[in-house]
Protein backbone atom coordinates (compact mmCIF):
# COMPACT_ATOMS: atom_id res chain seq x y z
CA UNK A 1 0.00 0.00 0.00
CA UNK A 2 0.89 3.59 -0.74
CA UNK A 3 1.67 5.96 2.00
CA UNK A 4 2.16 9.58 1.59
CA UNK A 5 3.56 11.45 4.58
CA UNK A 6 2.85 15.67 3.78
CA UNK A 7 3.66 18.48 5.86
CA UNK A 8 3.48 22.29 4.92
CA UNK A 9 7.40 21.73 4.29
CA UNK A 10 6.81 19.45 1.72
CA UNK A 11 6.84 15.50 1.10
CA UNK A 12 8.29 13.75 4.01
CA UNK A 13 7.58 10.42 3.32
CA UNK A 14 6.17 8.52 0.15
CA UNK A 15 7.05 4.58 0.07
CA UNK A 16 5.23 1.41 -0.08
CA UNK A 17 4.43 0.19 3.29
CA UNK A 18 2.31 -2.75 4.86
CA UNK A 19 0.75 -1.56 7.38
CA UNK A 20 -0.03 1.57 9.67
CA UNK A 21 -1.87 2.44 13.09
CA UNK A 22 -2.65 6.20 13.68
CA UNK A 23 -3.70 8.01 16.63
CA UNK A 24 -7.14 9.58 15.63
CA UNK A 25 -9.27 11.54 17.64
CA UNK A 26 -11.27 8.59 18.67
CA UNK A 27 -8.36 6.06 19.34
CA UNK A 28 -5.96 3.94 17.63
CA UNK A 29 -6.92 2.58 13.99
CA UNK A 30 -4.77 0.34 11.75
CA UNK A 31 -4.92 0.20 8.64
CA UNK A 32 -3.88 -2.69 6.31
CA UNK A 33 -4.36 -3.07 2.64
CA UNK A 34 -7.72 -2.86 1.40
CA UNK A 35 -9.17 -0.82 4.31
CA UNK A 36 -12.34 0.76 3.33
CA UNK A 37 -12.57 4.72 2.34
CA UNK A 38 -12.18 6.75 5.00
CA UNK A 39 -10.95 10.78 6.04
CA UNK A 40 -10.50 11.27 9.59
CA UNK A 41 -8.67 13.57 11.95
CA UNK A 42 -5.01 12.91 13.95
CA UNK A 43 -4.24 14.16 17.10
CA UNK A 44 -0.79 14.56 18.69
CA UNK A 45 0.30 10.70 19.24
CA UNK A 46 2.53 8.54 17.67
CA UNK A 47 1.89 6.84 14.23
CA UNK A 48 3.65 3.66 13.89
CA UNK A 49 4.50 2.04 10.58
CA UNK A 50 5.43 -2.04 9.49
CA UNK A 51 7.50 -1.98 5.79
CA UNK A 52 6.82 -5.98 5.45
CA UNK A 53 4.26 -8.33 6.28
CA UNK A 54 6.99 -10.35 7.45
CA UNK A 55 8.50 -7.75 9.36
CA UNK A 56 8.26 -7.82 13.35
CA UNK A 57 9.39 -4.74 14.52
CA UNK A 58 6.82 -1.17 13.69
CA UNK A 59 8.74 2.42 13.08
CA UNK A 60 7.31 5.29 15.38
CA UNK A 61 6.90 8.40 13.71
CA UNK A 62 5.68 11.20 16.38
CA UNK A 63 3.07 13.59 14.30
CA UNK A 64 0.93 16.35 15.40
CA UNK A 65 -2.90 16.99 14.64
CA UNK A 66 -3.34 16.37 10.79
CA UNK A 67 -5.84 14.38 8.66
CA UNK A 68 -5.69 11.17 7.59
CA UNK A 69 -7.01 10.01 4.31
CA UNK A 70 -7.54 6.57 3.05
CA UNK A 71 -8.52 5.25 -0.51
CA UNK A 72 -7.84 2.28 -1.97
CA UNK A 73 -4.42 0.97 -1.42
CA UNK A 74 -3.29 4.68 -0.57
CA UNK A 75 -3.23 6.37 3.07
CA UNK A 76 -2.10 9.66 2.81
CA UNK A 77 -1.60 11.98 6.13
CA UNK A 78 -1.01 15.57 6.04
CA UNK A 79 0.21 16.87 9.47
CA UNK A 80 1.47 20.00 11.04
CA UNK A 81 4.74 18.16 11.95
CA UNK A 82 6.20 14.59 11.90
CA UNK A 83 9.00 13.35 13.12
CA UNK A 84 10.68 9.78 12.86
CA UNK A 85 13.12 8.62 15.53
CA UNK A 86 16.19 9.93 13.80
CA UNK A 87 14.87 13.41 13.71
CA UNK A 88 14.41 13.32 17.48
CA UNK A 89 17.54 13.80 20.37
CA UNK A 90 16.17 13.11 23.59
CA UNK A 91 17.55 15.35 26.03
CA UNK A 92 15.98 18.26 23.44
CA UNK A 93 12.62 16.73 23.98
CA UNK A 94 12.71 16.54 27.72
CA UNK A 95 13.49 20.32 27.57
CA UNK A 96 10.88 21.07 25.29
CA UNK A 97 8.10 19.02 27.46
CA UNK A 98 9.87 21.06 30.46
CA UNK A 99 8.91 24.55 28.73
CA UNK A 100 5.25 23.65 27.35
CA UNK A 101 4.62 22.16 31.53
CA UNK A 102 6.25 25.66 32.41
CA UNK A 103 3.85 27.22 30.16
CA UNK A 104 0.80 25.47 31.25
CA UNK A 105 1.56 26.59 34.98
CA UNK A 106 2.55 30.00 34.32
CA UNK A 107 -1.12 30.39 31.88
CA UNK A 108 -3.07 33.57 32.19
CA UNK A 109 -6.28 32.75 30.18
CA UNK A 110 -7.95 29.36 28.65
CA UNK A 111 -6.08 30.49 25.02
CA UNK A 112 -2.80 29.80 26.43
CA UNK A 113 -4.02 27.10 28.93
CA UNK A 114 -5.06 25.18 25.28
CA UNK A 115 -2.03 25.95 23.60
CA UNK A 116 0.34 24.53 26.09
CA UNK A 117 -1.57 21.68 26.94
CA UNK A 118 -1.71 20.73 22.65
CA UNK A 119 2.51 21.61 23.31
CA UNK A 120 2.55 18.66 26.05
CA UNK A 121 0.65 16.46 23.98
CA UNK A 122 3.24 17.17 21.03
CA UNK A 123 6.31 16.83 22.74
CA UNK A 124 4.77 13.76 24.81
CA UNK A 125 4.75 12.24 21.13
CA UNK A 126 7.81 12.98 20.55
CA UNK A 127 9.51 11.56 23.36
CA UNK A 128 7.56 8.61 23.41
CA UNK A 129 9.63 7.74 20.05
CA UNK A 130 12.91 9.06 21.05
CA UNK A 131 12.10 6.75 24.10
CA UNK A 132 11.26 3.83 21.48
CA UNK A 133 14.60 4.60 19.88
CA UNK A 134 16.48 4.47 22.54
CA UNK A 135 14.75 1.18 23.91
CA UNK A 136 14.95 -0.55 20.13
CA UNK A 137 18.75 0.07 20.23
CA UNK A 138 19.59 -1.30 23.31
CA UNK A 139 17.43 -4.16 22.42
CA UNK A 140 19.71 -4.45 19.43
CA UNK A 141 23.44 -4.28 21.02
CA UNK A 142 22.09 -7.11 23.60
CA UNK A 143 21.21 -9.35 20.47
């Protein structure tokens, strides 16, 4: 199956995958080949992507609110950001979530109460998969 990864800074991803579970707004979905039609929206989670049927091990890609659109053997998300584990050093994701929980105790008004609370759900994305990185590669020297 197709899958087209699109943010406003262009093409990020386009490759043939197997399979893909997103974080939508009303849970987890996967999606294999042949899913049925279907637009719906992202929130701030981690996506996580199999290459192979055969394959036993799922890439986590952290991604931000965005839509999700599926048609035929084609899912195509457009996002505000994505991020695969190589794009992500840990120690600069704990200090972001530090600033955005900074943020969300220092907030004046319900506008910046919702923006740093969407900034914690971000950054939580994003260090869950420099977490999974770091995990996957010590899993890997052990082997």
């Amino acid at each position: 199956m197709k899958f087209e990864l699109i943010t406003p800074v262009g093409i990020k991803r386009s490759e043939d995958i197997y399979e893909v579970v997103l974080p939508t707004m009303d849970g987890e979905i996967g999606v294999l080949p042949g899913h049925e039609p279907l637009v719906t929206l992202l929130e701030a989670g981690v996506m996580m992507v199999r290459y192979k049927k055969t394959d036993s091990e799922m890439e986590p890609i952290a991604v931000s609110r965005g839509i999700a659109e599926i048609t035929g053997d084609t899912v195509r998300i457009l996002a505000d950001e994505a991020e695969g584990s190589e794009d992500l050093v840990e120690a600069e994701v704990k200090a972001a979530l530090a600033r955005a929980e900074k943020m969300r105790s220092e907030a004046k008004s319900q506008v910046e109460l919702n923006e740093a609370m969407a900034m914690l759900r971000r950054q939580g994305a994003r260090l869950k998969v420099a977490e999974l990185k770091r995990r996957t590669h010590r899993e890997r020297k052990t082997l």
